[in-house]
PDB file of N, CA and C in Angstrom:
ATOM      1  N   UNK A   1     285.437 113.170 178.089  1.00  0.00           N
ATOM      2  CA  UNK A   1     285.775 113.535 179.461  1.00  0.00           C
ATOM      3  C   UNK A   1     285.873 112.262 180.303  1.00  0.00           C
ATOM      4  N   UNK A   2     286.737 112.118 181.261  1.00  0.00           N
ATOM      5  CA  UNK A   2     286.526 111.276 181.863  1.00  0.00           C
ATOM      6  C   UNK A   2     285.821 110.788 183.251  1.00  0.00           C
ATOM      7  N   UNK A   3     285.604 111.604 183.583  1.00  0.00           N
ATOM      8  CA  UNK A   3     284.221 111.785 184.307  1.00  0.00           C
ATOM      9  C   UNK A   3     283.054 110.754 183.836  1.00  0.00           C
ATOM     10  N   UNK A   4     282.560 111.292 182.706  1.00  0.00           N
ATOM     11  CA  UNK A   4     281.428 110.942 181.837  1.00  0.00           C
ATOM     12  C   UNK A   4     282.110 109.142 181.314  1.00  0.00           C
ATOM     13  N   UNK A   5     283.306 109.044 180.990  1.00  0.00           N
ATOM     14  CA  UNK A   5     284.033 107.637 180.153  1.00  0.00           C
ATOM     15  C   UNK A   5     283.471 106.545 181.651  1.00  0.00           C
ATOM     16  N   UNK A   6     284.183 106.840 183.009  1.00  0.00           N
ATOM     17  CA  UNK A   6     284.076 106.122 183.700  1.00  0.00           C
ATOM     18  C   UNK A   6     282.246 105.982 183.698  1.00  0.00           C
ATOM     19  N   UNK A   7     281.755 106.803 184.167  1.00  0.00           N
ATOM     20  CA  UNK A   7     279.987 106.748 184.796  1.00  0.00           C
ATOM     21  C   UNK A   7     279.507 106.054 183.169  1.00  0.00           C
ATOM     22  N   UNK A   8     279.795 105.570 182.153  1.00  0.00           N
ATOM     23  CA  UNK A   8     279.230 104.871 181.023  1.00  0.00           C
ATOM     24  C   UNK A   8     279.543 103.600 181.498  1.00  0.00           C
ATOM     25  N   UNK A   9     280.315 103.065 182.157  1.00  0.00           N
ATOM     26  CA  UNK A   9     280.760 101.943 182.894  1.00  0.00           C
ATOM     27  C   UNK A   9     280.674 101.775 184.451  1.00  0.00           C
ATOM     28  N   UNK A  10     280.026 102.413 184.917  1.00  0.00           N
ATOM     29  CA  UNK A  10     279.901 102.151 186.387  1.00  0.00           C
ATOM     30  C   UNK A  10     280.854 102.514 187.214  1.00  0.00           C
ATOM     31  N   UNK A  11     282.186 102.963 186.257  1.00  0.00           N
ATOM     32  CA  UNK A  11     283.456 102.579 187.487  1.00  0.00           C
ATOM     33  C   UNK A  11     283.692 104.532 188.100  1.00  0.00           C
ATOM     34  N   UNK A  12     282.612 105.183 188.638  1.00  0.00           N
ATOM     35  CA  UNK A  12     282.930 106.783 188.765  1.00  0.00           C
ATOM     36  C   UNK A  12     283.549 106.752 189.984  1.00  0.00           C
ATOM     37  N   UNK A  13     283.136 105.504 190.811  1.00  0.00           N
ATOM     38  CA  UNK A  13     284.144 105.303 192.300  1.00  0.00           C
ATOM     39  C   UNK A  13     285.705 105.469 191.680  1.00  0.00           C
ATOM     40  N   UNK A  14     286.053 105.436 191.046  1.00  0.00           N
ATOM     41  CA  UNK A  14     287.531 105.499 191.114  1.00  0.00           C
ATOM     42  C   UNK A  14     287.921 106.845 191.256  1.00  0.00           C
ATOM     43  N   UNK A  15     287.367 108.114 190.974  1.00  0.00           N
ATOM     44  CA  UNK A  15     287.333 109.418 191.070  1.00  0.00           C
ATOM     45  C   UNK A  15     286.715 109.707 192.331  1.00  0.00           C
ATOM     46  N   UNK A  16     286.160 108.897 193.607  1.00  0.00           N
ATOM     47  CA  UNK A  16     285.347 109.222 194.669  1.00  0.00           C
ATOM     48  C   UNK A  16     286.465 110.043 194.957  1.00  0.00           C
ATOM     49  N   UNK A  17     287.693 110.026 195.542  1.00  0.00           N
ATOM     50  CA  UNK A  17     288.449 110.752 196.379  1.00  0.00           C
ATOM     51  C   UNK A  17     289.388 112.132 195.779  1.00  0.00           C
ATOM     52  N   UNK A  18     288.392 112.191 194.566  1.00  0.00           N
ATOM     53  CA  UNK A  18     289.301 113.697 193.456  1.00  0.00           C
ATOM     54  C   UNK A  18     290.080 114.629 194.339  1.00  0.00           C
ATOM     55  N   UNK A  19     288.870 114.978 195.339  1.00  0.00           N
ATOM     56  CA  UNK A  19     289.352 116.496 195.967  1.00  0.00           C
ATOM     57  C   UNK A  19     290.338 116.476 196.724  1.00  0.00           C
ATOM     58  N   UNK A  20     290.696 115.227 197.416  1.00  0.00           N
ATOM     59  CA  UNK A  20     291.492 114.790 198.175  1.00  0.00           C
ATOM     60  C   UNK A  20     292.983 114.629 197.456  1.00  0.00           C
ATOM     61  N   UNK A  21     293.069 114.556 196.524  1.00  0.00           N
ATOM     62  CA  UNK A  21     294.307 114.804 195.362  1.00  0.00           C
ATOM     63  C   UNK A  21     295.308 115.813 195.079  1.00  0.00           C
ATOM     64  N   UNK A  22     296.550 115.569 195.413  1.00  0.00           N
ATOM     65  CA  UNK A  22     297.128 117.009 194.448  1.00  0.00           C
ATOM     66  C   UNK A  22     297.312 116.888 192.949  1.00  0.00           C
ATOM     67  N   UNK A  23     297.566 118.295 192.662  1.00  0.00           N
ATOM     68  CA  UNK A  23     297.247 118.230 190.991  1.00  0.00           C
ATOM     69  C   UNK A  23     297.930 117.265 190.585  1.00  0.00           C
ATOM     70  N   UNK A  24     299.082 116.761 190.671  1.00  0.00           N
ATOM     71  CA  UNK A  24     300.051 115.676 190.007  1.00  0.00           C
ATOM     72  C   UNK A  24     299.185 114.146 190.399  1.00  0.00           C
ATOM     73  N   UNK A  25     298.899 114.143 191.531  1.00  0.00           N
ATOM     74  CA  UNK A  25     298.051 113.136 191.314  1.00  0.00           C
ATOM     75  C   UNK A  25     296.822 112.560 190.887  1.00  0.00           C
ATOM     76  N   UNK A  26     296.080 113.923 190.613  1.00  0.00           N
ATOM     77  CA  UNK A  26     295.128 113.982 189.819  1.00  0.00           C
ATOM     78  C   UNK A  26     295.717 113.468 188.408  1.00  0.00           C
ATOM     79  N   UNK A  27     296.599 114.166 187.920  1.00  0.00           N
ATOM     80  CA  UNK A  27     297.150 113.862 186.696  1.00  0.00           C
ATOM     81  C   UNK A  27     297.471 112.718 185.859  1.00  0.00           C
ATOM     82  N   UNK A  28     298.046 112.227 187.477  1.00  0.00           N
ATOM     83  CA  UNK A  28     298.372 111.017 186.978  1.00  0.00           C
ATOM     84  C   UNK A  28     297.464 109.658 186.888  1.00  0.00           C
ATOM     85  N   UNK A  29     296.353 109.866 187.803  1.00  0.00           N
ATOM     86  CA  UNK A  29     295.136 108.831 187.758  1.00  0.00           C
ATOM     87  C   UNK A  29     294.637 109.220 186.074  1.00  0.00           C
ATOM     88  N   UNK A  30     294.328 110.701 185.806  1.00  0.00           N
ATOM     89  CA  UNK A  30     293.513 110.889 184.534  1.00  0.00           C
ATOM     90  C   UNK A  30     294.303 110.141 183.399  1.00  0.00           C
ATOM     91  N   UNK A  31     295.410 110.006 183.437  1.00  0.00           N
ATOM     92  CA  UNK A  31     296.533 109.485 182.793  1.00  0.00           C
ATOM     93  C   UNK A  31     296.398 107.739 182.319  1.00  0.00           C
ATOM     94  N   UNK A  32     296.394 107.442 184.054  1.00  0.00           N
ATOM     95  CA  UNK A  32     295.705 105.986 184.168  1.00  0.00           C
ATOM     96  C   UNK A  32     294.243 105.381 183.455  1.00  0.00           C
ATOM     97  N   UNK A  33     293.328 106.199 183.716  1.00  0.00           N
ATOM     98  CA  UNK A  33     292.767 105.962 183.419  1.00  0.00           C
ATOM     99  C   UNK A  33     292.103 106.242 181.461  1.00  0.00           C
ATOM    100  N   UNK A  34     292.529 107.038 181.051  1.00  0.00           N
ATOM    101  CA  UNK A  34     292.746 107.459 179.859  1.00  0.00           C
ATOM    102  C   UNK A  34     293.421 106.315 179.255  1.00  0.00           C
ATOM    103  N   UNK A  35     294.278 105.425 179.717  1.00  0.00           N
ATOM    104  CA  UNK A  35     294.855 104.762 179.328  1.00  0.00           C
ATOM    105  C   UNK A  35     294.636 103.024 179.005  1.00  0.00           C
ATOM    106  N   UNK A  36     293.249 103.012 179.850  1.00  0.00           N
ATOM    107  CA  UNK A  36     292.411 101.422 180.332  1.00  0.00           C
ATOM    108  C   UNK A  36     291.247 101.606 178.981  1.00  0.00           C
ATOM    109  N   UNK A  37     291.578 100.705 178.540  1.00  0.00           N
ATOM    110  CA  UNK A  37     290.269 100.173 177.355  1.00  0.00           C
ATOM    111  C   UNK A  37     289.214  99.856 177.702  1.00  0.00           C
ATOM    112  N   UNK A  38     288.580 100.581 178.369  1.00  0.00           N
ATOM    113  CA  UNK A  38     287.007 100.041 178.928  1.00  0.00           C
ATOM    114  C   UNK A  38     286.064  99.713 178.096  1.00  0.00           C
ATOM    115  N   UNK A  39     285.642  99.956 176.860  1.00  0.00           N
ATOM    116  CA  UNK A  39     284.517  99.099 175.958  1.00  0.00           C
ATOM    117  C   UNK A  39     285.601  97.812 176.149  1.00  0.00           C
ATOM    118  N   UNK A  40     287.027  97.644 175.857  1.00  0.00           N
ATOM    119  CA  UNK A  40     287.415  96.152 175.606  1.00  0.00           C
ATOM    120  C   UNK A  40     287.301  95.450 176.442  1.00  0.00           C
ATOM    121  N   UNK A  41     287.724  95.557 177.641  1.00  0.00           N
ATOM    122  CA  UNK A  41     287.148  94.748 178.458  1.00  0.00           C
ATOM    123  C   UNK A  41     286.078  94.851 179.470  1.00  0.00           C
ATOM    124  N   UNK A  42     285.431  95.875 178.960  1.00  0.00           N
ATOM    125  CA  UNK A  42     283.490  95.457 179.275  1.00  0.00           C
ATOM    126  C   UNK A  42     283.151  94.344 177.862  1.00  0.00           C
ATOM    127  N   UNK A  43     283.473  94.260 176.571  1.00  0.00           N
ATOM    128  CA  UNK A  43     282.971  93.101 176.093  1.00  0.00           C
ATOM    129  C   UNK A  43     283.670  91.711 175.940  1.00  0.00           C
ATOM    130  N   UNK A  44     284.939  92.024 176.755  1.00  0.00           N
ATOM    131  CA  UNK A  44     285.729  90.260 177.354  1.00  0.00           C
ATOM    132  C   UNK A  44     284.611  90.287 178.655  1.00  0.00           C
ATOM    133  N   UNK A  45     284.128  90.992 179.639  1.00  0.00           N
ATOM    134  CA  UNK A  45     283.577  90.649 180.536  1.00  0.00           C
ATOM    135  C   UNK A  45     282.238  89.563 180.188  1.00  0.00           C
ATOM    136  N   UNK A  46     281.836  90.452 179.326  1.00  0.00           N
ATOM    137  CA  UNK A  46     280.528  90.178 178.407  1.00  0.00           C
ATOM    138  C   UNK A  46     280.469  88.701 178.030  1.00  0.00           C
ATOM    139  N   UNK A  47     281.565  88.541 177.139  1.00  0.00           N
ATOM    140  CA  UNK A  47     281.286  87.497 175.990  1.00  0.00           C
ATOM    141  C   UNK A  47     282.010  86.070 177.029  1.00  0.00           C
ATOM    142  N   UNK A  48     283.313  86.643 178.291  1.00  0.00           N
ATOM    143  CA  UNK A  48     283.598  85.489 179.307  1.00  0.00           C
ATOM    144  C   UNK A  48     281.898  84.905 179.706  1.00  0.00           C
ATOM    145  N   UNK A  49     280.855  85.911 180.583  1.00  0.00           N
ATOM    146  CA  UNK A  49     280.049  85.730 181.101  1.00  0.00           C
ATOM    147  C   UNK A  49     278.830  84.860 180.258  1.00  0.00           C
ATOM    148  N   UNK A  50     278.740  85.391 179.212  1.00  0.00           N
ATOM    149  CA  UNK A  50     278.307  84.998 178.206  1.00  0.00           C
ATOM    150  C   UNK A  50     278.156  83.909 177.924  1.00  0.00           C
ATOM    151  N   UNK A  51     279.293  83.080 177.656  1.00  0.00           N
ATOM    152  CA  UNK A  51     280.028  81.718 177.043  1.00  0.00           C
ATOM    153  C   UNK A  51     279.813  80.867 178.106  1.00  0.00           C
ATOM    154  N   UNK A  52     279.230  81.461 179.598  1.00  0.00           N
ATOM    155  CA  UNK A  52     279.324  80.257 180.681  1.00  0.00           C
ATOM    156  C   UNK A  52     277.557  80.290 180.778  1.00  0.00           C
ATOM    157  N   UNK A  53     276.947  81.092 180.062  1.00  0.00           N
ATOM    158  CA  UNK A  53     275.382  80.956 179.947  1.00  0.00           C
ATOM    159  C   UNK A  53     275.484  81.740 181.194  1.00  0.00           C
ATOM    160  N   UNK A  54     276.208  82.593 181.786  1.00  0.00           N
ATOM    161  CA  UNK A  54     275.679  83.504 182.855  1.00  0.00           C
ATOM    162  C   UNK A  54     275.346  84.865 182.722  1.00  0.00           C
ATOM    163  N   UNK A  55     274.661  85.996 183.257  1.00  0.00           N
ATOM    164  CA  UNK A  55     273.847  87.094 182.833  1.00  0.00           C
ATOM    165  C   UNK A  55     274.719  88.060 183.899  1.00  0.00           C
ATOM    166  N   UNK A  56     275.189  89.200 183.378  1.00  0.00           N
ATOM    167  CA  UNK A  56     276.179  90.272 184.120  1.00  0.00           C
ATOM    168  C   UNK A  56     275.340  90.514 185.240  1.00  0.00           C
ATOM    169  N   UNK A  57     275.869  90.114 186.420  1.00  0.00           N
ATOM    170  CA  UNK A  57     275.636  90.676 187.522  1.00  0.00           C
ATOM    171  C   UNK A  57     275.613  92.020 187.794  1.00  0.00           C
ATOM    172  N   UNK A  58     274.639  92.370 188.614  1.00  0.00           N
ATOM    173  CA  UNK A  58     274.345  93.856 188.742  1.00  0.00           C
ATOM    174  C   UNK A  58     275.273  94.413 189.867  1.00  0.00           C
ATOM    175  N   UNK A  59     275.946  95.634 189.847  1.00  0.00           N
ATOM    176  CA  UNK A  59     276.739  95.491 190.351  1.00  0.00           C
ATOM    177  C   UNK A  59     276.369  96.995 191.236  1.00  0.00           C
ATOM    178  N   UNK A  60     276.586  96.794 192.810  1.00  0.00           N
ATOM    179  CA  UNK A  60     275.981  97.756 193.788  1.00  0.00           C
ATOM    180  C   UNK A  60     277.390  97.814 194.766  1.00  0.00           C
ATOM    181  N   UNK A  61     277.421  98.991 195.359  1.00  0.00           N
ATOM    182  CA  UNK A  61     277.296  99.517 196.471  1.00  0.00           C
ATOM    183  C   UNK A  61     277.867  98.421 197.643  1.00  0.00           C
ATOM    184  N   UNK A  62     279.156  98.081 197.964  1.00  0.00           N
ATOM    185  CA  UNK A  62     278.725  97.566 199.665  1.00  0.00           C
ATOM    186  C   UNK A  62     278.058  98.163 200.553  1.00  0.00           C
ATOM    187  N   UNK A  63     277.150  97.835 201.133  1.00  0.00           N
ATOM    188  CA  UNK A  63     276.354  99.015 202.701  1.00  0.00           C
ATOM    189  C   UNK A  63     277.748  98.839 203.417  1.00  0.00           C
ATOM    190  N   UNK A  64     277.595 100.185 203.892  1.00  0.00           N
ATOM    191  CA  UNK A  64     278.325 101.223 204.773  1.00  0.00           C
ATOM    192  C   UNK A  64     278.686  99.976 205.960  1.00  0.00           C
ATOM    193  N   UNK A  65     277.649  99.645 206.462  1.00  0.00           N
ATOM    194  CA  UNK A  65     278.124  98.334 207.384  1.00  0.00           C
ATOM    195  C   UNK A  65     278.803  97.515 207.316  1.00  0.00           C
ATOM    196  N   UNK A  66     279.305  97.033 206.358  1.00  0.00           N
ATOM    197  CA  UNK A  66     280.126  95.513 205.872  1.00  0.00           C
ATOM    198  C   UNK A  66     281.559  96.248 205.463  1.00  0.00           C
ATOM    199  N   UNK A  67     282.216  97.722 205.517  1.00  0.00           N
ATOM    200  CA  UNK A  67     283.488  98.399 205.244  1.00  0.00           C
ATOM    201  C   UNK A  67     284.252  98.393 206.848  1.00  0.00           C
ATOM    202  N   UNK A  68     285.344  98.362 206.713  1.00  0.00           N
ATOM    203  CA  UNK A  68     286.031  98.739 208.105  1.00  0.00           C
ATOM    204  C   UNK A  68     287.399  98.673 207.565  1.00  0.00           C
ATOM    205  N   UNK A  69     287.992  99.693 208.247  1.00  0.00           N
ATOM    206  CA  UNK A  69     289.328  99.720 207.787  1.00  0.00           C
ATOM    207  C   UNK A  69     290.634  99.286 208.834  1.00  0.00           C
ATOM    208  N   UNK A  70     291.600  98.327 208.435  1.00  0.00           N
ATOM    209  CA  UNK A  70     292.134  97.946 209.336  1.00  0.00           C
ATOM    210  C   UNK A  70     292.934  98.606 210.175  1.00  0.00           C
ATOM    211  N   UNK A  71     293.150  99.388 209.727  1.00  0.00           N
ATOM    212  CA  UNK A  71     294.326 100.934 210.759  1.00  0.00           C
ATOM    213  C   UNK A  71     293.360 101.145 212.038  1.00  0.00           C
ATOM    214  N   UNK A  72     292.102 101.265 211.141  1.00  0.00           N
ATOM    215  CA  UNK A  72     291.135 101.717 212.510  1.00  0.00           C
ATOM    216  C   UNK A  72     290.459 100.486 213.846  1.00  0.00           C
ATOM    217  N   UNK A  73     291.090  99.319 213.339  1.00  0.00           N
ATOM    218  CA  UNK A  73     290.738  98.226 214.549  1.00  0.00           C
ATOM    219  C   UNK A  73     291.826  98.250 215.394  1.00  0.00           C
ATOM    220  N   UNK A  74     291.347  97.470 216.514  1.00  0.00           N
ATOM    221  CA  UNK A  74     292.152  96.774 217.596  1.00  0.00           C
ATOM    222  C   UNK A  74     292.712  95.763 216.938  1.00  0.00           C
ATOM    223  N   UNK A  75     294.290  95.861 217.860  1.00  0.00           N
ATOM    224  CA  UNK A  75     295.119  94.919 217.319  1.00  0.00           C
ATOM    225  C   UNK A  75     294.586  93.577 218.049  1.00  0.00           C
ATOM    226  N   UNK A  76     293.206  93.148 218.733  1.00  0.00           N
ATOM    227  CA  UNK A  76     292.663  91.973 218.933  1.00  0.00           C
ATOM    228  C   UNK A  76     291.883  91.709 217.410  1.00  0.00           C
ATOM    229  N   UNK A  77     291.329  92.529 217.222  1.00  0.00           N
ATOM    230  CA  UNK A  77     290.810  92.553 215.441  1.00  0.00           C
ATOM    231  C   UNK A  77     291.250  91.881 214.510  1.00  0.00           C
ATOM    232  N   UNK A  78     292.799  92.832 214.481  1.00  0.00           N
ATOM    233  CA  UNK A  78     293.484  92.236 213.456  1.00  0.00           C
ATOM    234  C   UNK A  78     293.873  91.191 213.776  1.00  0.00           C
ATOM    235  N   UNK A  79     293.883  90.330 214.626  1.00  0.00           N
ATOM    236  CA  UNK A  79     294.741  89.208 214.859  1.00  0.00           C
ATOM    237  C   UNK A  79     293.529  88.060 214.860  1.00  0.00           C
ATOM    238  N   UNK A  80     292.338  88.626 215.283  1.00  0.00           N
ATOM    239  CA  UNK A  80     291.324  87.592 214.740  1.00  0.00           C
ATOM    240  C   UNK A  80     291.023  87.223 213.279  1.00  0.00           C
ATOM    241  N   UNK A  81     291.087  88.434 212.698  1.00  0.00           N
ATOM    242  CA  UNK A  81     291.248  88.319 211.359  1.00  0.00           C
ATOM    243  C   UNK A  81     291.945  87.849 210.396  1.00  0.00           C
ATOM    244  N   UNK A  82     293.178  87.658 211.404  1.00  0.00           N
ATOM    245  CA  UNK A  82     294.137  87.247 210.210  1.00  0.00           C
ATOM    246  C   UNK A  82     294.086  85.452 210.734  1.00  0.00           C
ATOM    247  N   UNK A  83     293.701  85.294 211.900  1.00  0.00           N
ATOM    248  CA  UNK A  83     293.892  83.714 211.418  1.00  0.00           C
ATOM    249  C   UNK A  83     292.004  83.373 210.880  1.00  0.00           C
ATOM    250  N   UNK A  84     291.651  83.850 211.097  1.00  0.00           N
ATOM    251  CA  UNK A  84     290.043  83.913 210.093  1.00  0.00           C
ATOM    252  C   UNK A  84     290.158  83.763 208.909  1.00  0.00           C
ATOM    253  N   UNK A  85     291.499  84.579 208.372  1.00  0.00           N
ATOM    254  CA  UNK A  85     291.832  84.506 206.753  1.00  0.00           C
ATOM    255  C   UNK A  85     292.242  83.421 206.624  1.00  0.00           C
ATOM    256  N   UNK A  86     293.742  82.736 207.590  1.00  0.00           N
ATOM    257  CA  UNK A  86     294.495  81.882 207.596  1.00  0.00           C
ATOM    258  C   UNK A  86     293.510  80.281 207.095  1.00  0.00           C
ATOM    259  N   UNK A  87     292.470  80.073 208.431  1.00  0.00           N
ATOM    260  CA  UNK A  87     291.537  79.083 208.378  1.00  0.00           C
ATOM    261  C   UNK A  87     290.965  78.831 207.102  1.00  0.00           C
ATOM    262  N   UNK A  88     290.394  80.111 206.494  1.00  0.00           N
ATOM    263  CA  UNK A  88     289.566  80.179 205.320  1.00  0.00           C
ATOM    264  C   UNK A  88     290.959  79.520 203.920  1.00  0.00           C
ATOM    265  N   UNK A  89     291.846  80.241 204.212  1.00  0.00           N
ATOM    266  CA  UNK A  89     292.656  79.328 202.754  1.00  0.00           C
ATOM    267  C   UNK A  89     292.621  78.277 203.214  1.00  0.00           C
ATOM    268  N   UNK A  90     293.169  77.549 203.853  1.00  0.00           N
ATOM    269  CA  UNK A  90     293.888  76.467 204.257  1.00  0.00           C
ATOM    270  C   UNK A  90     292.150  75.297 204.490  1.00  0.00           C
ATOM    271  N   UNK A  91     290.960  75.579 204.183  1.00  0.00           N
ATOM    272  CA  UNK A  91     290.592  74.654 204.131  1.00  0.00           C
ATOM    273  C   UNK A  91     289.819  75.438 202.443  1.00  0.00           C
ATOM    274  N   UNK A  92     290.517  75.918 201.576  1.00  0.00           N
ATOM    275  CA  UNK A  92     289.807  76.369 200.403  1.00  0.00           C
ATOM    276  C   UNK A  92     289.293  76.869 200.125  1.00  0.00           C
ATOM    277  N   UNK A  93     288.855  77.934 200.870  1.00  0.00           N
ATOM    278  CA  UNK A  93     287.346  78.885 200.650  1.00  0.00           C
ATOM    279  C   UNK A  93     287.645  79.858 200.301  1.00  0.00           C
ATOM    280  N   UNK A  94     287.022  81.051 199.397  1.00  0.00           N
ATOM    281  CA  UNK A  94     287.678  82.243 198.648  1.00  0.00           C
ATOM    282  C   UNK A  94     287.070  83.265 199.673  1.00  0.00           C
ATOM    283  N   UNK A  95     288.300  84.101 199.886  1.00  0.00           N
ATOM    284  CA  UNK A  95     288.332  85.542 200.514  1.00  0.00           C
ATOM    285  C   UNK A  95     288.160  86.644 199.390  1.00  0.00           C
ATOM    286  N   UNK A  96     287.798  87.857 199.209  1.00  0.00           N
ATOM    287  CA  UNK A  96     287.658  88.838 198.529  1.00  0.00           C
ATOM    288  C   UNK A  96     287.848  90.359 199.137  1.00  0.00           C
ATOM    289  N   UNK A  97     288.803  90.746 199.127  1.00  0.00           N
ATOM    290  CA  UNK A  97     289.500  92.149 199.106  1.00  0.00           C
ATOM    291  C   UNK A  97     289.177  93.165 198.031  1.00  0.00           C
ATOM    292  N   UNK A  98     287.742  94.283 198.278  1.00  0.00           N
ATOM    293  CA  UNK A  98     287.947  94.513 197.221  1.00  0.00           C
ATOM    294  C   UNK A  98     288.777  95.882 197.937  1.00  0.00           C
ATOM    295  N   UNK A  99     289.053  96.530 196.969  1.00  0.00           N
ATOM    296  CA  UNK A  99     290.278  97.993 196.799  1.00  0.00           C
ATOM    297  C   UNK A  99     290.206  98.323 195.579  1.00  0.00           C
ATOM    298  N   UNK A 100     289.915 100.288 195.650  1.00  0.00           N
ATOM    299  CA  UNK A 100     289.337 100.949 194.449  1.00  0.00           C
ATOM    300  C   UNK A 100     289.635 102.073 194.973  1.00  0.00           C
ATOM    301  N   UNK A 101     290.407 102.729 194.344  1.00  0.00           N
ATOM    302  CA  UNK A 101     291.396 104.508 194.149  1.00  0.00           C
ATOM    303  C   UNK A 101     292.728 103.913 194.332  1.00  0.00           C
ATOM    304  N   UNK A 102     293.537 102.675 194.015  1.00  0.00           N
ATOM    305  CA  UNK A 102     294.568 102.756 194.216  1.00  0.00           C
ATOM    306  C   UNK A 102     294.775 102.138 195.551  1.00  0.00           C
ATOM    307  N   UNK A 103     295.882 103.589 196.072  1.00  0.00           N
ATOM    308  CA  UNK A 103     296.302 103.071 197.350  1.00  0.00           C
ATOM    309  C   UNK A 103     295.409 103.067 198.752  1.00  0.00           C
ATOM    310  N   UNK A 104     294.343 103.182 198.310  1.00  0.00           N
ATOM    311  CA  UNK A 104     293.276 103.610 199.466  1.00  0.00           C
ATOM    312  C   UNK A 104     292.699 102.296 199.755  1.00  0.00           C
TER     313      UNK A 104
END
């Protein structure tokens, strides 16, 4: 089941928004996902992490506090933000976007 395939790997967030689905798109995630080799690359994760003498990070939850979605800011927001991003490449520093269900 895949229900049970993902939660052996941590990844059951990808199903957070099921109900919210029509059947075809249900279909087509189960599809997707049916389709991702998860023991294979849970043991490339492994043996990458491994090989650098580092120990798999435990992997949690952002708090509810640190999410915001950009539709829902002020366009003063977004515009702080985006040269916030701008600054951050341009003197090298890594940004991280994460995104999980797709288009959400």
């Amino acid at each position: 089941m895949t229900v049970t395939r993902l939660k052996d790997y941590g990844q059951e967030d990808a199903i957070a928004f099921w109900d919210e689905l029509s059947p075809e798109e249900r279909d087509l995630l189960v599809k997707d996902i049916q389709s991702i080799d998860l023991p294979r690359i849970d043991r490339i994760i492994r043996c990458s992490l491994g090989s650098q003498g580092l120990q798999l990070p435990a992997i949690e939850p952002v708090p509810e506090a640190s999410v915001s979605i950009v539709e829902e800011r002020t366009p003063a927001d977004r515009e702080r933000w985006w040269k916030r991003g701008l600054k951050a490449i341009s003197e090298g520093k890594l940004a991280v976007v994460l995104l999980s269900g797709g288009q959400n």
